[in-house]
Protein backbone atom coordinates (compact mmCIF):
# COMPACT_ATOMS: atom_id res chain seq x y z
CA UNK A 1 161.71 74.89 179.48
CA UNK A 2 158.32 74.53 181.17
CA UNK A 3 155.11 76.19 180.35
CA UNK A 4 153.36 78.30 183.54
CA UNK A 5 149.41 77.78 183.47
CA UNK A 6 147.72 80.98 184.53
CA UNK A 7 145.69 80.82 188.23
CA UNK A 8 141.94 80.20 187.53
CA UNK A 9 141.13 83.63 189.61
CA UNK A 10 141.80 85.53 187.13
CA UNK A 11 138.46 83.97 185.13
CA UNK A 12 136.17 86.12 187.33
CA UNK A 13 136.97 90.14 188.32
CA UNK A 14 140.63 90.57 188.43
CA UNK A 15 141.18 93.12 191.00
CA UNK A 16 144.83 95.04 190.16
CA UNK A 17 146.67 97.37 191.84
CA UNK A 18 149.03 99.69 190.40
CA UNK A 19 151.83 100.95 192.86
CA UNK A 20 153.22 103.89 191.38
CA UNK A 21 152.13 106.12 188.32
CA UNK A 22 155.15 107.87 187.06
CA UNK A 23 157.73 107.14 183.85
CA UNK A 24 156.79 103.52 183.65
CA UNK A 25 153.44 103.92 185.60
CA UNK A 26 151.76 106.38 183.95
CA UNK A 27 152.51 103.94 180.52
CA UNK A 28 151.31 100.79 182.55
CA UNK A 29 147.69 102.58 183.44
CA UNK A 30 146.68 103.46 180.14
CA UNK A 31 147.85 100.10 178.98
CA UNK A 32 145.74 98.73 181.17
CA UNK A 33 142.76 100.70 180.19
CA UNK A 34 143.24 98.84 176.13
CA UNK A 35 143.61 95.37 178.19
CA UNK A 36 140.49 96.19 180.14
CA UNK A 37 138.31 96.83 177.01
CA UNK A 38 139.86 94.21 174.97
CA UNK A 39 139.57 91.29 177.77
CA UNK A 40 135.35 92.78 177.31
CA UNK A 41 135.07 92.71 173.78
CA UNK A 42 136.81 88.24 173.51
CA UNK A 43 134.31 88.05 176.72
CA UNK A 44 135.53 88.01 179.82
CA UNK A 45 132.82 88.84 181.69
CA UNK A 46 134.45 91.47 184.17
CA UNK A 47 137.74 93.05 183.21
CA UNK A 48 139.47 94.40 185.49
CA UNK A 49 139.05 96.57 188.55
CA UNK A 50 142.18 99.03 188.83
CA UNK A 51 143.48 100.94 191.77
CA UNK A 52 146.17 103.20 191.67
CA UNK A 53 148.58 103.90 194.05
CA UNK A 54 150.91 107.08 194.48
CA UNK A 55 151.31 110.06 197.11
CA UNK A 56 153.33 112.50 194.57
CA UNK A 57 152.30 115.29 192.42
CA UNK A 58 153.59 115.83 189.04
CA UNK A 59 155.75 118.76 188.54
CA UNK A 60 157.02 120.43 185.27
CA UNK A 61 160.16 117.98 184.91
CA UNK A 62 157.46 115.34 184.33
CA UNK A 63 155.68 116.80 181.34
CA UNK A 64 157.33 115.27 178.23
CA UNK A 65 158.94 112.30 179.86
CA UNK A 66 155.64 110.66 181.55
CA UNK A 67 152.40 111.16 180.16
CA UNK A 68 151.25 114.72 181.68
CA UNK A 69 150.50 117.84 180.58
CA UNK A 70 150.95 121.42 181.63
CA UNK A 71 147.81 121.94 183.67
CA UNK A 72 148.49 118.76 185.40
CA UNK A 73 151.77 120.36 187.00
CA UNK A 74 150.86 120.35 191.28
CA UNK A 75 147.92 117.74 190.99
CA UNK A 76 148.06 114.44 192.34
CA UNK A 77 149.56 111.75 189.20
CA UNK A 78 146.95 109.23 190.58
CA UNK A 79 143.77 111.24 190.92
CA UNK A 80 145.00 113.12 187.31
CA UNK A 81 145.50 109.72 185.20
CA UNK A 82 142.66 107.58 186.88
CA UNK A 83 140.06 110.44 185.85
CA UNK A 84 141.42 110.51 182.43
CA UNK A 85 141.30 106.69 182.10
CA UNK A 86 137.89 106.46 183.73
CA UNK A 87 136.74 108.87 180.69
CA UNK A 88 138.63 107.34 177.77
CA UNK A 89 137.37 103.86 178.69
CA UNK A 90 134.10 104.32 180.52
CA UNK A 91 135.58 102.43 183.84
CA UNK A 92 135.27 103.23 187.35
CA UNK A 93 138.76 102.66 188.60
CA UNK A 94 139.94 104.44 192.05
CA UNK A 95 143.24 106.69 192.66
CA UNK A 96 144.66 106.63 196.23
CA UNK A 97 146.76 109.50 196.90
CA UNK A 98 149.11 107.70 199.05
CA UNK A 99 151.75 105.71 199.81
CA UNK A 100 151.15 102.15 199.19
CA UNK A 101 152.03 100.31 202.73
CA UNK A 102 151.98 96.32 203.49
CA UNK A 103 148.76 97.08 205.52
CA UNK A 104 146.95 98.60 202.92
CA UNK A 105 144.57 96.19 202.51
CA UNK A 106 142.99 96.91 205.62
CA UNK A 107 141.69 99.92 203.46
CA UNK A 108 139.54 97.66 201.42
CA UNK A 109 136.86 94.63 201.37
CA UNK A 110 138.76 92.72 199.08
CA UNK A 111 142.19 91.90 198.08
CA UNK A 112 144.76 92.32 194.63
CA UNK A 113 144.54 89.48 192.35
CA UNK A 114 147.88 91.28 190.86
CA UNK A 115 149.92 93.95 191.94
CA UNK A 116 152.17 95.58 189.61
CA UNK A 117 155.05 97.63 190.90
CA UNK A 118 156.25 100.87 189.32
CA UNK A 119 158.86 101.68 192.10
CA UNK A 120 162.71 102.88 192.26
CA UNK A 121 162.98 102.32 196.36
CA UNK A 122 164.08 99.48 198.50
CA UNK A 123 160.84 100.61 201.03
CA UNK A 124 158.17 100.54 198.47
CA UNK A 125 159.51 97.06 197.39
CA UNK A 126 159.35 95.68 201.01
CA UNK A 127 156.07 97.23 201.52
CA UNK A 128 154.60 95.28 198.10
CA UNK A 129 156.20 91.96 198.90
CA UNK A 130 154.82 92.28 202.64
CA UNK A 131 151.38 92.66 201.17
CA UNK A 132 151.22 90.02 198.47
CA UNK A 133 152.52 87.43 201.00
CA UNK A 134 150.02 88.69 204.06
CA UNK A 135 146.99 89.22 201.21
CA UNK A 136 148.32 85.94 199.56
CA UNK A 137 148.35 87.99 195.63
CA UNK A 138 148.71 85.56 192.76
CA UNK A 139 151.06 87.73 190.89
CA UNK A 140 153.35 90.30 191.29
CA UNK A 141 154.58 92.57 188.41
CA UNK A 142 157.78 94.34 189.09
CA UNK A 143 159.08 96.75 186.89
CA UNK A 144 162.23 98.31 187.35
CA UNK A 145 164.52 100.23 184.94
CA UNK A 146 168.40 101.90 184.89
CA UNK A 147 169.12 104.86 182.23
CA UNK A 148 168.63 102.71 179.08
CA UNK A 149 168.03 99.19 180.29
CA UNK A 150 165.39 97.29 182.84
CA UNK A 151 163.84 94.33 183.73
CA UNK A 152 160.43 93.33 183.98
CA UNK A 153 159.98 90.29 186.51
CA UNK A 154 156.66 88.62 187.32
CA UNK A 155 156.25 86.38 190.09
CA UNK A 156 154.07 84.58 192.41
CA UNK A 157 154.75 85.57 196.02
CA UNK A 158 156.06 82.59 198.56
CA UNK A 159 152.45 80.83 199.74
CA UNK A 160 150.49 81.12 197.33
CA UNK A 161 150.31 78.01 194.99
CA UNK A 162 148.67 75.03 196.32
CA UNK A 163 150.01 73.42 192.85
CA UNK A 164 153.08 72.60 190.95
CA UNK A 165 155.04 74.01 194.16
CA UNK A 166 157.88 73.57 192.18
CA UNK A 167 157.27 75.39 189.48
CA UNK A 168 156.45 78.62 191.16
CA UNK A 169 157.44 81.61 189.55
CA UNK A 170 160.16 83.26 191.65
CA UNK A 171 159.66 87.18 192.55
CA UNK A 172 162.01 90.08 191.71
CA UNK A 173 163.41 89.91 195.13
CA UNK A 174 163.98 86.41 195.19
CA UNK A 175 165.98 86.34 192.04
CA UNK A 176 167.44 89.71 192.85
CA UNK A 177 168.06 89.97 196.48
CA UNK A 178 169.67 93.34 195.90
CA UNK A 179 166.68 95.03 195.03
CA UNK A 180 165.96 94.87 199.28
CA UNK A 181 169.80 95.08 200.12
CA UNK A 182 170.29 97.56 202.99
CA UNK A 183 173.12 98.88 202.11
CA UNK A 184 172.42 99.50 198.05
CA UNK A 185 172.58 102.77 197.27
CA UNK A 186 168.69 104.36 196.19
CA UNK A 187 168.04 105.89 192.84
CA UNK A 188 168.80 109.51 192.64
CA UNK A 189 166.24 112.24 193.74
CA UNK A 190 163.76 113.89 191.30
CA UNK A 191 165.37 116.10 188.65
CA UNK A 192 164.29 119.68 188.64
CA UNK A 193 163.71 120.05 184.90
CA UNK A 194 162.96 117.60 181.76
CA UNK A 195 166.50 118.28 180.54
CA UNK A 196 167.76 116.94 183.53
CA UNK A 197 165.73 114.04 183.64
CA UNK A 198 166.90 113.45 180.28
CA UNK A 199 170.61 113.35 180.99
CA UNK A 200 170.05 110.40 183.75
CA UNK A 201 167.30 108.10 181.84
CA UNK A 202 166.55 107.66 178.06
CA UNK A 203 163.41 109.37 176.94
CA UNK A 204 161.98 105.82 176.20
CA UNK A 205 163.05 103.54 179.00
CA UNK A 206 160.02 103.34 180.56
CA UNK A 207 157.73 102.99 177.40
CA UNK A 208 160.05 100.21 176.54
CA UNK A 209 159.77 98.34 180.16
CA UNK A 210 155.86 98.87 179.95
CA UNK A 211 155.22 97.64 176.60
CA UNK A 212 156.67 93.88 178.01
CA UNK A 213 155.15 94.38 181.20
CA UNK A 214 151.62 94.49 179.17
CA UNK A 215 152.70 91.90 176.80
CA UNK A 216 153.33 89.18 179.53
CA UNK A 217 149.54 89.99 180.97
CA UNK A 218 148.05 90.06 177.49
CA UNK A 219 149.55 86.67 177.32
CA UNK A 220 148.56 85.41 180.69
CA UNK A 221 144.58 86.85 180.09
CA UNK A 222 144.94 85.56 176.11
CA UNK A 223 146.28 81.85 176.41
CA UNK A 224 145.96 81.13 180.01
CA UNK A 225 149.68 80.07 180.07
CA UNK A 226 153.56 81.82 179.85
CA UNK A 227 156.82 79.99 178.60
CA UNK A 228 158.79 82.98 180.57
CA UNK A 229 158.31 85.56 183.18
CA UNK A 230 161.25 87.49 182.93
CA UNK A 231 162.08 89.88 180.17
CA UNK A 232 165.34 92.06 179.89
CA UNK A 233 165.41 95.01 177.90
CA UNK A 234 168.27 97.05 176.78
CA UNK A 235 167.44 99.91 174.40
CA UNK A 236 170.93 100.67 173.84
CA UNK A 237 171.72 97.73 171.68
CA UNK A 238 167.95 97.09 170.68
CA UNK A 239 168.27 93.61 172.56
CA UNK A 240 165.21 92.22 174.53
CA UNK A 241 166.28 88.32 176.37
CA UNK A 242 162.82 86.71 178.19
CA UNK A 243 164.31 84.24 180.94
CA UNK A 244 162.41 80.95 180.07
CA UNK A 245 160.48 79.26 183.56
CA UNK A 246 162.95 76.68 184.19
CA UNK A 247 164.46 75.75 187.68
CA UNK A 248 168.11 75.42 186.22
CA UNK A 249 167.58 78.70 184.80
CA UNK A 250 166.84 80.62 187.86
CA UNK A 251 169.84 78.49 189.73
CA UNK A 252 171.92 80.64 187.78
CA UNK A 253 170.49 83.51 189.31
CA UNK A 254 170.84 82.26 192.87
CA UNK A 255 167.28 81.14 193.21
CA UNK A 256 166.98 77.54 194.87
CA UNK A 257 163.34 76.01 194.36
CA UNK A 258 161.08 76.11 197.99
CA UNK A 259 158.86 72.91 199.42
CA UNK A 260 155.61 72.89 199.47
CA UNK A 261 155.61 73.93 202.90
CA UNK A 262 152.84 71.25 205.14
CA UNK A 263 149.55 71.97 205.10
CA UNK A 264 148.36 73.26 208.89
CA UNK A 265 146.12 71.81 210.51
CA UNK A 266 143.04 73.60 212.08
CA UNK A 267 142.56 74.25 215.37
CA UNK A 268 138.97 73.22 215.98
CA UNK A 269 139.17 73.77 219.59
C-alpha cells in the first residue's frame, strides 16, 4: 500500500465545482460550507471558492429525502442551497442553473481545482470527465449510489500529474468502465412522491455516500496525503471497505497503470 501526496494547488484558492445538488448533493454543499470555515480557522489562507451546478427544480418528492423544504418546491436546487450556504457561512459561492457540459469552462476565467460529481447518468459523467481532462482538474470526486449501497471514487483525470505517473489515482470510469457503457441501462426517472422515492433508495444512502466523500477531502486539506481513494459503503450490513492506492489493487479491477506519456515539444516557429 502506497501513500498519495496531495497536489500543491490546493495550498492557494481551491476553486470546486459541484455537479449536481440533489440526495447526495445537497449533503456534499453544506459539507462543504463546515470544510470551508474550518480550512479558515487551521489557516489556510483562502478556502474554497464553490460553484454549483444543476438545471432542476426541486419538487415535493424531494422534501424529506434531500435537504429542502416546502417553500423551496418549483425553485431552482442550486440557486435555493447556494443562497442558504452563502448566509450560514458568510461565503460568496455561485449557483448555475444549468446543465454542467465539457465546455463549461468557457463560462469562466479560471478553471476547477476539483470537481465533485453528484450524478446518476452516463451523459453527465462523459461531460465531467471531458472537462477535467480538457481543463486538466487535479481531482475528480465521483459519487454514485444504488438503493442501500455506493461508492465514492476519487481520481486524478489522465494528464494531469507531471509526478509519480505511476501512482496516479485512477478515475471512476477507469476502474468502472460501466459507468460510460452505452448500452447500461440509466437510473430510473424521478419519483412523484417521497413515498415513492423511499421504496427505490434508503432514506440515508446519500448522507452515508457524502459523509466519506467529505472525509477523504478533510483528509487530503488536513494531512496533505491519502492511503486510499476509494470507499465502498453498504448500509445494509453496516460495512464500509476503502480500496487502498496500490497498482495490484486496482489490477483487480481491470485498471492497467498508463506511461507517462512524452513531454511535447514546442513549436517555436
Amino acid at each position: 500500500m502506497h501513500q498519495h501526496q496531495v497536489s500543491h494547488r490546493l495550498q492557494g484558492e481551491v476553486t470546486v465545482f459541484l455537479v449536481g445538488c440533489g440526495g447526495t448533493g445537497s449533503q456534499i454543499l453544506t459539507g462543504l460550507g463546515r470544510l470551508h470555515t474550518s480550512l479558515l480557522a487551521l489557516g489556510h489562507r483562502h478556502g474554497l471558492k464553490v460553484i454549483v451546478y444543476d438545471e432542476d427544480n426541486v419538487s415535493e418528492a424531494n422534501v424529506g429525502r434531500q435537504l429542502f423544504y416546502p417553500q423551496d418546491v418549483g425553485q431552482n436546487k442550486a440557486t435555493v442551497l447556494v443562497t442558504r450556504v452563502n448566509a450560514a457561512f458568510g461565503t460568496r459561492w455561485q449557483a448555475m442553473p444549468c446543465r454542467f457540459t465539457e465546455g463549461t469552462s468557457t463560462n469562466h476565467t479560471y478553471g476547477a481545482k476539483i470537481v465533485i460529481g453528484c450524478v446518476d447518468t452516463r451523459a453527465s459523467r462523459r461531460a465531467i470527465l471531458g472537462y477535467c481532462r480538457r481543463v486538466r482538474t487535479d481531482y475528480w470526486l465521483d459519487l454514485g449510489n444504488r438503493a442501500g449501497d455506493g461508492q465514492v471514487v476519487l481520481g486524478e483525470p489522465l494528464g494531469n500529474q507531471q509526478k509519480d505517473w505511476h501512482m496516479r489515482l485512477p478515475t471512476v470510469v477507469e476502474l468502472f468502465p460501466s459507468v460510460l457503457e452505452e448500452d447500461a441501462p440509466e437510473d430510473d426517472l424521478p419519483s412523484c412522491s417521497l413515498a415513492e422515492a423511499l421504496e427505490k433508495q434508503e432514506l440515508f444512502i446519500n448522507q452515508g455516500i457524502a459523509t466519506h466523500g467529505l472525509q477523504l477531502l478533510w483528509t487530503m486539506f488536513r494531512r496533505g496525503a491519502l492511503d486510499h481513494s476509494v470507499i465502498f459503503v453498504n448500509l445494509n450490513t453496516g460495512r464500509v471497505n476503502p480500496l487502498p492506492i496500490d497498482r495490484e489493487v486496482w489490477k483487480r479491477f481491470g485498471h492497467r497503470t498508463y506511461r507517462k506519456p512524452p513531454q511535447r515539444k514546442l513549436n517555436t516557429a
